[in-house]
PDB file of N, CA and C in Angstrom:
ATOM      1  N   UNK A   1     -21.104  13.572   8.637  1.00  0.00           N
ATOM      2  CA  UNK A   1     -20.007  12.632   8.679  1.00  0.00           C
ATOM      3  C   UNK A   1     -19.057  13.082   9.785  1.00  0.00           C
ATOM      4  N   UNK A   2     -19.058  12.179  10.920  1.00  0.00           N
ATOM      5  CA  UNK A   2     -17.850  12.216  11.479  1.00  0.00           C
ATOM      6  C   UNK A   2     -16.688  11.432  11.467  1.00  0.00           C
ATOM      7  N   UNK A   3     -15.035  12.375  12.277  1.00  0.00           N
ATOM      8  CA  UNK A   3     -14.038  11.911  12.098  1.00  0.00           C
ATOM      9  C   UNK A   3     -14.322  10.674  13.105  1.00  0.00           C
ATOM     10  N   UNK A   4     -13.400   9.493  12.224  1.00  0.00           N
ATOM     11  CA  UNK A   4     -12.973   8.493  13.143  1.00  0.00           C
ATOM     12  C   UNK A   4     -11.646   8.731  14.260  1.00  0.00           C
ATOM     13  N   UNK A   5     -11.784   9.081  15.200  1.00  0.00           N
ATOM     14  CA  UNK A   5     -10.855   9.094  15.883  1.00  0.00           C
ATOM     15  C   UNK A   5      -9.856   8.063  16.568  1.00  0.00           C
ATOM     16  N   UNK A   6      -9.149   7.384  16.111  1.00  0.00           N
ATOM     17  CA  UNK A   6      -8.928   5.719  16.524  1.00  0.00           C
ATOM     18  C   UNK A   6      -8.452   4.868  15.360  1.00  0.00           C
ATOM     19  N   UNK A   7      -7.585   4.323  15.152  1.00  0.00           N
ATOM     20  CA  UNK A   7      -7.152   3.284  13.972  1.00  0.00           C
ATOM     21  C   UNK A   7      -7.516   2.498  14.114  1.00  0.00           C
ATOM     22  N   UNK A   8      -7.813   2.329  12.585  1.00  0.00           N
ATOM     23  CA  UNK A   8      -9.297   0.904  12.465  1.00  0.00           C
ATOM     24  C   UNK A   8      -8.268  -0.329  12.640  1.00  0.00           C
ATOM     25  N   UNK A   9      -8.997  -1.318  12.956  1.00  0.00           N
ATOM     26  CA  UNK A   9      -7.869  -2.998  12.623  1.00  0.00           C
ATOM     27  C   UNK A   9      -8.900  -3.642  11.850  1.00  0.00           C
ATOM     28  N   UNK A  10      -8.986  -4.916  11.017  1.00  0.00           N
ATOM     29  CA  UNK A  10      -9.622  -5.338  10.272  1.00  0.00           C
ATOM     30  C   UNK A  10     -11.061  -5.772  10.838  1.00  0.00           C
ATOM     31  N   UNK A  11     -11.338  -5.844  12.300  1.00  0.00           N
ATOM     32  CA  UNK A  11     -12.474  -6.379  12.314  1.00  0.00           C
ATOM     33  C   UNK A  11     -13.546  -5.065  12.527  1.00  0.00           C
ATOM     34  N   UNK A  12     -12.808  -3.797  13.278  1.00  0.00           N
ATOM     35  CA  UNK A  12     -13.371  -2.650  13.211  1.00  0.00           C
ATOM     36  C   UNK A  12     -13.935  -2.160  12.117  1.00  0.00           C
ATOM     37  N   UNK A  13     -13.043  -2.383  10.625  1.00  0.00           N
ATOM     38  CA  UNK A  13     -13.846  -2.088   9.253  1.00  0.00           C
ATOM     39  C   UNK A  13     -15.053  -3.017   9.132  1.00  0.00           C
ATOM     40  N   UNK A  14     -14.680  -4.173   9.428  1.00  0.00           N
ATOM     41  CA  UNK A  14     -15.409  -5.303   8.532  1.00  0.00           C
ATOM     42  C   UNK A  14     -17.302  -4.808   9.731  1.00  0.00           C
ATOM     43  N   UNK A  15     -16.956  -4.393  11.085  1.00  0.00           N
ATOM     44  CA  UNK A  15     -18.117  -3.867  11.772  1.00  0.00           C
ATOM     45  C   UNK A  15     -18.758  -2.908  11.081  1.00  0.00           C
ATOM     46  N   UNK A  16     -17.769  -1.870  10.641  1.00  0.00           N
ATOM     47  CA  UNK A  16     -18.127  -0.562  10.479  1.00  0.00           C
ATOM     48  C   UNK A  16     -19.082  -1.086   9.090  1.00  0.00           C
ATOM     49  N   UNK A  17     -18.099  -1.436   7.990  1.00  0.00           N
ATOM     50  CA  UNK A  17     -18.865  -1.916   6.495  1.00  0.00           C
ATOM     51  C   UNK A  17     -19.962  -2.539   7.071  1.00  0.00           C
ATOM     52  N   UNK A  18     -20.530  -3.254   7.766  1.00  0.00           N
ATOM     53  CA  UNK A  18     -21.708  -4.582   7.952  1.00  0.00           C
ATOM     54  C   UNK A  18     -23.055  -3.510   8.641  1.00  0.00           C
ATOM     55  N   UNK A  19     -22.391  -2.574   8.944  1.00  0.00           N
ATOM     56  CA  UNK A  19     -23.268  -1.497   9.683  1.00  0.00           C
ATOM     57  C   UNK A  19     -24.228  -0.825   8.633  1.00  0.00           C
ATOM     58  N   UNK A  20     -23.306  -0.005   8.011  1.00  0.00           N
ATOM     59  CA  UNK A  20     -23.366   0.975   7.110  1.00  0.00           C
ATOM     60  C   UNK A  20     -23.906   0.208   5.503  1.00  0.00           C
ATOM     61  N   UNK A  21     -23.781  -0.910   5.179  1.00  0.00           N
ATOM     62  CA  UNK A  21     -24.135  -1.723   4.329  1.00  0.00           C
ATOM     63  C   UNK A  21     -25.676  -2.306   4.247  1.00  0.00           C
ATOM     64  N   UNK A  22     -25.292  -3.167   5.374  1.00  0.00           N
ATOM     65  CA  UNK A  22     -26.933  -3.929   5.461  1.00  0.00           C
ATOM     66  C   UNK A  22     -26.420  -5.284   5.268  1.00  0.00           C
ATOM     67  N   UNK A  23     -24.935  -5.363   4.816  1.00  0.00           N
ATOM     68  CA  UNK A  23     -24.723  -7.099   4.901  1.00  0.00           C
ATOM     69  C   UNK A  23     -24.053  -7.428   6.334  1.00  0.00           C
ATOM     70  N   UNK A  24     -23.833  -8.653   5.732  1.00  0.00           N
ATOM     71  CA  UNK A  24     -23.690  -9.436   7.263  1.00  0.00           C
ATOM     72  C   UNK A  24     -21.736  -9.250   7.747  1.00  0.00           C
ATOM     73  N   UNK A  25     -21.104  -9.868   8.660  1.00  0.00           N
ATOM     74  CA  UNK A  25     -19.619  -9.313   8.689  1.00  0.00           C
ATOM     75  C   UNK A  25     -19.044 -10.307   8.065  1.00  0.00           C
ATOM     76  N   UNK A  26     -19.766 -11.269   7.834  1.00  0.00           N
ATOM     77  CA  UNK A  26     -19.192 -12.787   7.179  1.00  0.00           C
ATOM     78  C   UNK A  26     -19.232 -12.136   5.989  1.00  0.00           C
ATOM     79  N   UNK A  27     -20.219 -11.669   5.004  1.00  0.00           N
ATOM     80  CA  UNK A  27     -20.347 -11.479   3.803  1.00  0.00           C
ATOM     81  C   UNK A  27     -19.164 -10.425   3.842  1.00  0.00           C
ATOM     82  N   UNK A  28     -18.806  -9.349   4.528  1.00  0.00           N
ATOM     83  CA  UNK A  28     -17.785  -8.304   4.109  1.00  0.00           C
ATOM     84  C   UNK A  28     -16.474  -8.961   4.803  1.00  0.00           C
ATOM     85  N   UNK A  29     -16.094  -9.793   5.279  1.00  0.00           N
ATOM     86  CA  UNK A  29     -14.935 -10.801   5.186  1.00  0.00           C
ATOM     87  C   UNK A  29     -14.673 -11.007   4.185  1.00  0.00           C
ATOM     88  N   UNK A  30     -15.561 -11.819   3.505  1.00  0.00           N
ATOM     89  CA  UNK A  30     -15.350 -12.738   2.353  1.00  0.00           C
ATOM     90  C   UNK A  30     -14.865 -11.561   1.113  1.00  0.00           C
ATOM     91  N   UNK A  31     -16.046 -10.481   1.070  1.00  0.00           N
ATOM     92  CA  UNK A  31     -15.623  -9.485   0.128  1.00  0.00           C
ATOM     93  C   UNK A  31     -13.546  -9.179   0.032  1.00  0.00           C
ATOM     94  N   UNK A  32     -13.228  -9.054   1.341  1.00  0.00           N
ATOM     95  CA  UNK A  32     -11.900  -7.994   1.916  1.00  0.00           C
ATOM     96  C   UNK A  32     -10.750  -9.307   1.655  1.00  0.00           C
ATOM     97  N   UNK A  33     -11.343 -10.429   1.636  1.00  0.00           N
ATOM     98  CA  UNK A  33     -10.325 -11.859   1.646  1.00  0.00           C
ATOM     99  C   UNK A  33     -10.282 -11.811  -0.120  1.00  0.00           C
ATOM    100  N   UNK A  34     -11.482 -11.663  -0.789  1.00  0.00           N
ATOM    101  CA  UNK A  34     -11.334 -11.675  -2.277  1.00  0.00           C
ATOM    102  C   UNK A  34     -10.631 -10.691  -2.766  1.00  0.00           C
ATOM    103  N   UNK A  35     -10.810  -9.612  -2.189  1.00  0.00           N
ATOM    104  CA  UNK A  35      -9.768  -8.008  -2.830  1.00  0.00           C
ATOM    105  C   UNK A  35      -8.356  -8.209  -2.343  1.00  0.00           C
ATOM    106  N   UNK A  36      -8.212  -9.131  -1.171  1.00  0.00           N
ATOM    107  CA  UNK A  36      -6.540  -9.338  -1.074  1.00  0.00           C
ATOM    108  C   UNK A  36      -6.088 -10.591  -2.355  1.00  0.00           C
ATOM    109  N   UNK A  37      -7.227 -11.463  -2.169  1.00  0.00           N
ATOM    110  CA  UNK A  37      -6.654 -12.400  -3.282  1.00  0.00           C
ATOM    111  C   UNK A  37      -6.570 -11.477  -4.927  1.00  0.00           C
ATOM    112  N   UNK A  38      -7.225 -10.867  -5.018  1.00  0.00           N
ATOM    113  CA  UNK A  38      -7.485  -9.591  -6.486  1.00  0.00           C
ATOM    114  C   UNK A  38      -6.066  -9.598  -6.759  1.00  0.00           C
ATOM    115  N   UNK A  39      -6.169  -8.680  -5.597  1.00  0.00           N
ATOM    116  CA  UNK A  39      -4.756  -7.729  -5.629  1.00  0.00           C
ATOM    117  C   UNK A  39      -3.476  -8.602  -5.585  1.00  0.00           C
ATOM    118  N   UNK A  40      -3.406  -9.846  -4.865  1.00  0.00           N
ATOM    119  CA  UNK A  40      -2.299 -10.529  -5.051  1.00  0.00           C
ATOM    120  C   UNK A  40      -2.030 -11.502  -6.763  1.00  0.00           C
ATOM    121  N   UNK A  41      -2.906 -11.648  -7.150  1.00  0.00           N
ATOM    122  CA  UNK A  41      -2.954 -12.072  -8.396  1.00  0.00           C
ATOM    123  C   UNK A  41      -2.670 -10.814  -9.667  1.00  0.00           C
ATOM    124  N   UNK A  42      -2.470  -9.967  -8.938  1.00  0.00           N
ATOM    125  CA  UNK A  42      -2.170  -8.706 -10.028  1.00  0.00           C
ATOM    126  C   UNK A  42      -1.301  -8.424 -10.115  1.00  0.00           C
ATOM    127  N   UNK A  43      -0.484  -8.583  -8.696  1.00  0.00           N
ATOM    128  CA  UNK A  43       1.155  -8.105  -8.966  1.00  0.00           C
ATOM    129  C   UNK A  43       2.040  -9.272  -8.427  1.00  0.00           C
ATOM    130  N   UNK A  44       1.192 -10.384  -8.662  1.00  0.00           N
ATOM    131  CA  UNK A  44       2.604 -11.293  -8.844  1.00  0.00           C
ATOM    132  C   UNK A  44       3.055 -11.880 -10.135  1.00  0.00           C
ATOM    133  N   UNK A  45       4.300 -12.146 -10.399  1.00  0.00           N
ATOM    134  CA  UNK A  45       5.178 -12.013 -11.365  1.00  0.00           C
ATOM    135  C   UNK A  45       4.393 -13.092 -12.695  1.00  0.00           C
ATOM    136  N   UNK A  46       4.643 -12.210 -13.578  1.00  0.00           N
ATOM    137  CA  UNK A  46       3.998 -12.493 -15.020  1.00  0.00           C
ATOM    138  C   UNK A  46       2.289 -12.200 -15.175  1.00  0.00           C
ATOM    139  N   UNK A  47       1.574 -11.674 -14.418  1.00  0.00           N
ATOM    140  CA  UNK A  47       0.831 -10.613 -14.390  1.00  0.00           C
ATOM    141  C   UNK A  47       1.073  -9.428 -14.408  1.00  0.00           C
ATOM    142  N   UNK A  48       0.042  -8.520 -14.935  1.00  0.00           N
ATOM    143  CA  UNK A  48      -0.254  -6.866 -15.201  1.00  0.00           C
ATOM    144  C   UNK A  48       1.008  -6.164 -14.052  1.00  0.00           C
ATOM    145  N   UNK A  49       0.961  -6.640 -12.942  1.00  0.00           N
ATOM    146  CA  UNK A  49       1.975  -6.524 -11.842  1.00  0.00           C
ATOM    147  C   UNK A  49       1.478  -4.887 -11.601  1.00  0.00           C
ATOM    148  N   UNK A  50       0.234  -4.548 -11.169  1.00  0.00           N
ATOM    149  CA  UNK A  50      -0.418  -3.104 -11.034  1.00  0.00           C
ATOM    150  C   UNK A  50      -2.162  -3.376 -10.684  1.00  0.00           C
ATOM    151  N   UNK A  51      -2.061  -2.857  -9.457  1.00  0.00           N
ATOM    152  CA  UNK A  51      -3.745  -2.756  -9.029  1.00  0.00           C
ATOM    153  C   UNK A  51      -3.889  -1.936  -8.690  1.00  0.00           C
ATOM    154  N   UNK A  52      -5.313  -1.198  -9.544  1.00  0.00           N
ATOM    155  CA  UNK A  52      -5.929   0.174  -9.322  1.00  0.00           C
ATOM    156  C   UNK A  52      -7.062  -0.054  -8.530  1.00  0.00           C
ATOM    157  N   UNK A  53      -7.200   0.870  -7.405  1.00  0.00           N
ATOM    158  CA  UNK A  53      -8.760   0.929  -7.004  1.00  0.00           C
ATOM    159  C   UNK A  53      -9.284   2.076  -6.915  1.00  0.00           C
ATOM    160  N   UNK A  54     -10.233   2.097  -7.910  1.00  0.00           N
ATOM    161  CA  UNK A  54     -10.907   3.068  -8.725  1.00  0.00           C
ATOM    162  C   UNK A  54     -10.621   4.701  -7.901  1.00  0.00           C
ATOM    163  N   UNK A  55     -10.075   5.565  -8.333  1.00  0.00           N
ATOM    164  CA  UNK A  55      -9.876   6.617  -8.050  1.00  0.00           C
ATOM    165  C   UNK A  55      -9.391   6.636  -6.810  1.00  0.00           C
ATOM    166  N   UNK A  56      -8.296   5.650  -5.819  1.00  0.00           N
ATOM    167  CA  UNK A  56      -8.429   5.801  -4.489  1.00  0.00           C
ATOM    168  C   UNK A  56      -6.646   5.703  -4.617  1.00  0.00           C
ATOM    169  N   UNK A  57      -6.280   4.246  -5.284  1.00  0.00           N
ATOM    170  CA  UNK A  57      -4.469   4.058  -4.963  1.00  0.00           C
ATOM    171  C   UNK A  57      -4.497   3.088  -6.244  1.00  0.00           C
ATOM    172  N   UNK A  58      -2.827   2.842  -6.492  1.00  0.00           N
ATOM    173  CA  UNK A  58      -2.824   2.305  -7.483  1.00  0.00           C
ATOM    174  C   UNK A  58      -1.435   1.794  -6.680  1.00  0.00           C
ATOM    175  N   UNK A  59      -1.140   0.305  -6.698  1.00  0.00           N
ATOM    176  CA  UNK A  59       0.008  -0.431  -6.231  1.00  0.00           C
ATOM    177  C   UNK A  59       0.285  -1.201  -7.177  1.00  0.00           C
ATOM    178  N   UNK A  60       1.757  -1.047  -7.861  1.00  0.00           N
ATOM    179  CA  UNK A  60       2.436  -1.774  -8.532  1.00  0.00           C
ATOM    180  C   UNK A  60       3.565  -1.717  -7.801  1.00  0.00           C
ATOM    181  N   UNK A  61       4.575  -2.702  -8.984  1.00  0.00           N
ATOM    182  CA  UNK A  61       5.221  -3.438  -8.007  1.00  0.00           C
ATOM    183  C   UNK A  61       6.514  -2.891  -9.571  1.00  0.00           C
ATOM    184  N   UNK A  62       8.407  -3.161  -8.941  1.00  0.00           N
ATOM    185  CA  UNK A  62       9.072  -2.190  -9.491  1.00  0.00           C
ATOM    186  C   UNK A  62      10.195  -3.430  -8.939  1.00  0.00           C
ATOM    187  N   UNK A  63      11.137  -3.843 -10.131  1.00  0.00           N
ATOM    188  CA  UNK A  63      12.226  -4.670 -10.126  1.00  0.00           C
ATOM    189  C   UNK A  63      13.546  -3.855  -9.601  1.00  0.00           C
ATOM    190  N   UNK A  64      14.383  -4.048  -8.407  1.00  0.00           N
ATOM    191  CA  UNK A  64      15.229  -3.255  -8.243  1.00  0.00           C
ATOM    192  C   UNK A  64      16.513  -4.640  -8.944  1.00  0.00           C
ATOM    193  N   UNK A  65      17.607  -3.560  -9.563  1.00  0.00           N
ATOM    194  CA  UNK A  65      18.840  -4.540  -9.599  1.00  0.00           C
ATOM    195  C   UNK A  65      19.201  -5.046  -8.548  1.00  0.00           C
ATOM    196  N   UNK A  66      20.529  -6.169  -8.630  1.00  0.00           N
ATOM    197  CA  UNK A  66      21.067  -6.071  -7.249  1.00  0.00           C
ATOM    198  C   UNK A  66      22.606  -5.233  -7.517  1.00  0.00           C
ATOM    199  N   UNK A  67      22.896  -5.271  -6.279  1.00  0.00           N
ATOM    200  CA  UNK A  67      24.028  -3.875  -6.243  1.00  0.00           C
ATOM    201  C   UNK A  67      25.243  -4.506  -5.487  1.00  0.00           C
ATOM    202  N   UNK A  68      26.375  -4.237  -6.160  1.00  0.00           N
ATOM    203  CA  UNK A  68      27.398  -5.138  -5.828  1.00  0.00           C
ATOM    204  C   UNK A  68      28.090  -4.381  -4.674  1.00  0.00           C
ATOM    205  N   UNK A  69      28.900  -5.074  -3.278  1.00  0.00           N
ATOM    206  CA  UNK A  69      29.189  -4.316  -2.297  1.00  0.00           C
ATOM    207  C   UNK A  69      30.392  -3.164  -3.318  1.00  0.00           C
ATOM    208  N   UNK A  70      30.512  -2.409  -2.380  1.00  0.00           N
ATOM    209  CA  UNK A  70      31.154  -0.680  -2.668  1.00  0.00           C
ATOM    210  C   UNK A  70      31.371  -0.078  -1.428  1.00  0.00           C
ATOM    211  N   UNK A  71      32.612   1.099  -1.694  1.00  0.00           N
ATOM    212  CA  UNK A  71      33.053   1.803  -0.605  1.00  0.00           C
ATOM    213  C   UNK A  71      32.475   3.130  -0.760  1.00  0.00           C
ATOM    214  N   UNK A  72      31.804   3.772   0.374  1.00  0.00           N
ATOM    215  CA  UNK A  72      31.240   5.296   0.384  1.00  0.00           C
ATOM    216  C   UNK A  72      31.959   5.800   0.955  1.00  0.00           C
ATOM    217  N   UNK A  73      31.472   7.402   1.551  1.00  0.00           N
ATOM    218  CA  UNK A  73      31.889   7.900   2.290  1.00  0.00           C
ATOM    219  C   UNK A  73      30.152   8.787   3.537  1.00  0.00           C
ATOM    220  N   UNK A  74      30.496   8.549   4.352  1.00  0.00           N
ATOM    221  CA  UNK A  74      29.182   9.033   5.278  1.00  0.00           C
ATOM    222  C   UNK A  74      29.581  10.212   5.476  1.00  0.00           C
ATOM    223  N   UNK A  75      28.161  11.073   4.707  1.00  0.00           N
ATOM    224  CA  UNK A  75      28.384  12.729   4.610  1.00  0.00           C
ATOM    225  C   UNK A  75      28.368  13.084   6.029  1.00  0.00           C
ATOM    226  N   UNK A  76      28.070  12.579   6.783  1.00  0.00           N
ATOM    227  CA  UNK A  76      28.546  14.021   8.341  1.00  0.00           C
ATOM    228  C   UNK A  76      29.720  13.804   8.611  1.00  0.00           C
ATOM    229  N   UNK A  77      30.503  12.254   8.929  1.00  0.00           N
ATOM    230  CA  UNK A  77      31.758  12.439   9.295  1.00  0.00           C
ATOM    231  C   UNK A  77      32.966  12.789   7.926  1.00  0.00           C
ATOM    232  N   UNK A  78      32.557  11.944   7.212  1.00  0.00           N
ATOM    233  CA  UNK A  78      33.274  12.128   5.903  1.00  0.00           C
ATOM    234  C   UNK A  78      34.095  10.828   6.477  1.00  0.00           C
ATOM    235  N   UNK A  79      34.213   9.936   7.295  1.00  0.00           N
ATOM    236  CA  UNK A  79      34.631   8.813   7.029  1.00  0.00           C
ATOM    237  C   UNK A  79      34.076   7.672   5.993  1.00  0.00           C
ATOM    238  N   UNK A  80      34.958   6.865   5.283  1.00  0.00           N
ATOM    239  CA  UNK A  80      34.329   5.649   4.389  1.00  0.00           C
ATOM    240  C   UNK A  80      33.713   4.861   5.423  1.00  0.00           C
ATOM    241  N   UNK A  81      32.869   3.857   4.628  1.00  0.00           N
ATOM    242  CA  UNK A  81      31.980   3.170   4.480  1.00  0.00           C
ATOM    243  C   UNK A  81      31.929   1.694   3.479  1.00  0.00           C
ATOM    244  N   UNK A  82      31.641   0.556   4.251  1.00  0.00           N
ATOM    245  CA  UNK A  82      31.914  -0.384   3.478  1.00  0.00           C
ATOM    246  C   UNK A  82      30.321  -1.147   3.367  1.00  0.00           C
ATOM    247  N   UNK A  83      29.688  -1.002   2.172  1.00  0.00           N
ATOM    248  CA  UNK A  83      28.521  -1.276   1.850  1.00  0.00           C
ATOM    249  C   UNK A  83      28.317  -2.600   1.382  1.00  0.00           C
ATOM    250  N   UNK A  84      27.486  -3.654   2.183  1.00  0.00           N
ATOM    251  CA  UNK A  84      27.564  -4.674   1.797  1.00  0.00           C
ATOM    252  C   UNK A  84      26.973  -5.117   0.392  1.00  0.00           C
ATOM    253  N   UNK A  85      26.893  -6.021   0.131  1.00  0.00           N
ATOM    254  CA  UNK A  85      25.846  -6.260  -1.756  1.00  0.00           C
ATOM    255  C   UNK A  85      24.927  -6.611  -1.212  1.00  0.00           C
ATOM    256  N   UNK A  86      23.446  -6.213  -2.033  1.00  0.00           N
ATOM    257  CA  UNK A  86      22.471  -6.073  -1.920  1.00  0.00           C
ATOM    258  C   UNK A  86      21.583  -7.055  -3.277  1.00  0.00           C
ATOM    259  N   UNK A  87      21.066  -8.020  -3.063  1.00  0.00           N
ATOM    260  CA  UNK A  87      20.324  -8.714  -3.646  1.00  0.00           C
ATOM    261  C   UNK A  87      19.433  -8.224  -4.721  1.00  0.00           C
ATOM    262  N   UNK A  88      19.008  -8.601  -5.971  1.00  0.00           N
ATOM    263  CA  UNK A  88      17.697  -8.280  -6.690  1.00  0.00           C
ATOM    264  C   UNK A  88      16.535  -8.730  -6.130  1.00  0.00           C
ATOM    265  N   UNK A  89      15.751  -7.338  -5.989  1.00  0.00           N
ATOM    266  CA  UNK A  89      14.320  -8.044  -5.352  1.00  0.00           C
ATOM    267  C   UNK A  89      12.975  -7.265  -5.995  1.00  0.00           C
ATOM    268  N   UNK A  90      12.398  -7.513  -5.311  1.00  0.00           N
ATOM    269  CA  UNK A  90      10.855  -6.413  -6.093  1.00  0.00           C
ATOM    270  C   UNK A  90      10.048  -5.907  -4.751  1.00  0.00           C
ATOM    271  N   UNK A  91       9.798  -4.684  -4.904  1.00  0.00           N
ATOM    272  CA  UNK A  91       9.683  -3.770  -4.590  1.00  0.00           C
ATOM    273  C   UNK A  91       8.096  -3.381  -4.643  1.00  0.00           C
ATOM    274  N   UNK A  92       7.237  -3.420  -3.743  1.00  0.00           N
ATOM    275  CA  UNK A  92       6.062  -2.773  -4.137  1.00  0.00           C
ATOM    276  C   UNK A  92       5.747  -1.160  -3.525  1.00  0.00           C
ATOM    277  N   UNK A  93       4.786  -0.765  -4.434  1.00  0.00           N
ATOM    278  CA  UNK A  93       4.513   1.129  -3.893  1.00  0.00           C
ATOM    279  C   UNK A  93       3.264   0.968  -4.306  1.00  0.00           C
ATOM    280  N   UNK A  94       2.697   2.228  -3.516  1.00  0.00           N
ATOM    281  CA  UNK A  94       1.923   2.453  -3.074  1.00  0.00           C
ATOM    282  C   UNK A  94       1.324   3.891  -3.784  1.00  0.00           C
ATOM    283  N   UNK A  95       1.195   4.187  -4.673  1.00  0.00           N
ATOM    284  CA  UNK A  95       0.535   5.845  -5.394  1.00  0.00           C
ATOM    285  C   UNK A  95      -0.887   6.026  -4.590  1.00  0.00           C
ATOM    286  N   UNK A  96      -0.889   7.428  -3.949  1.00  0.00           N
ATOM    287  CA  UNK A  96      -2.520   8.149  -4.131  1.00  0.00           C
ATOM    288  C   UNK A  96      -2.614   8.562  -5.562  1.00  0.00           C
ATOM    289  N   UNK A  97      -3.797   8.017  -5.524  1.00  0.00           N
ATOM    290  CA  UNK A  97      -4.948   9.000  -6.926  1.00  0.00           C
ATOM    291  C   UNK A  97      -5.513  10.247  -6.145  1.00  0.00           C
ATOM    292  N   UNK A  98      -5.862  10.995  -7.533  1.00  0.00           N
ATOM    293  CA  UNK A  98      -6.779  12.242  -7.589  1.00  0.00           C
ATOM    294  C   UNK A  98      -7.985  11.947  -6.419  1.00  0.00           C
ATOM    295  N   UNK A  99      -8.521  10.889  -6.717  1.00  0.00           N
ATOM    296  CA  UNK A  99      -9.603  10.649  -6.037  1.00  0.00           C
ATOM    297  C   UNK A  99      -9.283  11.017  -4.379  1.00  0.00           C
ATOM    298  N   UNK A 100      -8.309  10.030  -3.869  1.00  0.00           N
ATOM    299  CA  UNK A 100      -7.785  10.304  -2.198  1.00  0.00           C
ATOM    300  C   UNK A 100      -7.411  11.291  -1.969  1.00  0.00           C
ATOM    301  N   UNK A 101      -6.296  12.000  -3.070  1.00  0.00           N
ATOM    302  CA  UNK A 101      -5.849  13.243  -2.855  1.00  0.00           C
ATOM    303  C   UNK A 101      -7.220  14.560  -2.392  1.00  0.00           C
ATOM    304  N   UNK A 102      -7.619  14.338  -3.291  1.00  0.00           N
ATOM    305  CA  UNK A 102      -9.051  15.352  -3.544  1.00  0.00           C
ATOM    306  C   UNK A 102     -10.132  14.894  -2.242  1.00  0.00           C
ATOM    307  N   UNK A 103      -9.987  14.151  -1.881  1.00  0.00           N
ATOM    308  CA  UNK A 103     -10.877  14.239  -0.399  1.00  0.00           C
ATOM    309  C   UNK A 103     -10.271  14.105   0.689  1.00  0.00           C
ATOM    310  N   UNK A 104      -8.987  13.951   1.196  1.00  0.00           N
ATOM    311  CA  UNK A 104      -8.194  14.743   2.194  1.00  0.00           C
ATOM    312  C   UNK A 104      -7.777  15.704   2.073  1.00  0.00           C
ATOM    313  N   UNK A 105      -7.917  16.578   0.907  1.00  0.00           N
ATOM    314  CA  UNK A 105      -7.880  18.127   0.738  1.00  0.00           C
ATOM    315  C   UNK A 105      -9.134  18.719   1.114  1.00  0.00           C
ATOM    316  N   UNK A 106      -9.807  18.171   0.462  1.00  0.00           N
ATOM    317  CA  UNK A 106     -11.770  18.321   1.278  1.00  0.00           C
ATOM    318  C   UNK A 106     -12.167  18.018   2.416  1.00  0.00           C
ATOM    319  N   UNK A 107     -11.441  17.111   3.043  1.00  0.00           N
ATOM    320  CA  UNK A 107     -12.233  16.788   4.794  1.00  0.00           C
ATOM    321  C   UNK A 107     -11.071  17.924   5.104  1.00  0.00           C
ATOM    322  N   UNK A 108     -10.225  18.204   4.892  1.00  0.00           N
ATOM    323  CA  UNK A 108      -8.950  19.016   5.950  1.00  0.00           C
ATOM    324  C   UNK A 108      -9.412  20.646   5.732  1.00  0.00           C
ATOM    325  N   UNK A 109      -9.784  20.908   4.916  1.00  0.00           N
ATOM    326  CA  UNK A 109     -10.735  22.460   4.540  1.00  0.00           C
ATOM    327  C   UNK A 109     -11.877  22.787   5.170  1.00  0.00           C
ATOM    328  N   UNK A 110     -12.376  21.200   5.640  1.00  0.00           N
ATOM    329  CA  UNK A 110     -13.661  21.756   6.606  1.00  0.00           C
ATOM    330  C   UNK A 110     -13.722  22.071   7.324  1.00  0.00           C
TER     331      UNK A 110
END
């Protein structure tokens, strides 16, 4: 196995998968268009709002309040600060699993 040296863009995977597979790039389109539709049906609102892929990441999604404007102070100068209000919105993240963790600890040891 070698390193990819180069950031993939979507048609570079969809080559690379059609290679390494045996299917066609149409068929691994269609696959990568269904896992975005997956995943968008999972965390939009009144769904599970959380998609796991199997041992790799897990993206859910996290309600922030909204935050009414307020006066700070900015720690280097120590002058105030007038903070505007900030809307309620939702928030998505992004977790590594064991799985990703555990094999960029393994390719980086080699």
């Amino acid at each position: 196995m070698s390193p990819i040296t180069h950031r993939y863009h979507k048609q570079d995977i969809i080559s690379d998968l059609a290679e390494n597979s045996g299917l066609t790039k149409s068929q691994i389109n269609t696959v990568l268009d269904d896992l975005t539709t997956l995943i968008q049906r999972h965390l939009m609102e009144g769904s599970v709002e959380e998609f796991i892929l199997a041992g790799l990441v897990k993206i859910d999604t996290t309600k922030k309040e909204a935050k009414e404007a307020h006066t700070g102070v900015n720690p280097f100068t120590g002058k105030t600060i007038e903070f505007s209000a900030q809307p309620a919105k939702t928030v998505v993240k992004v977790h590594a699993l064991k799985g990703l963790k555990d094999m960029v600890r393994y390719t980086r040891a080699i």
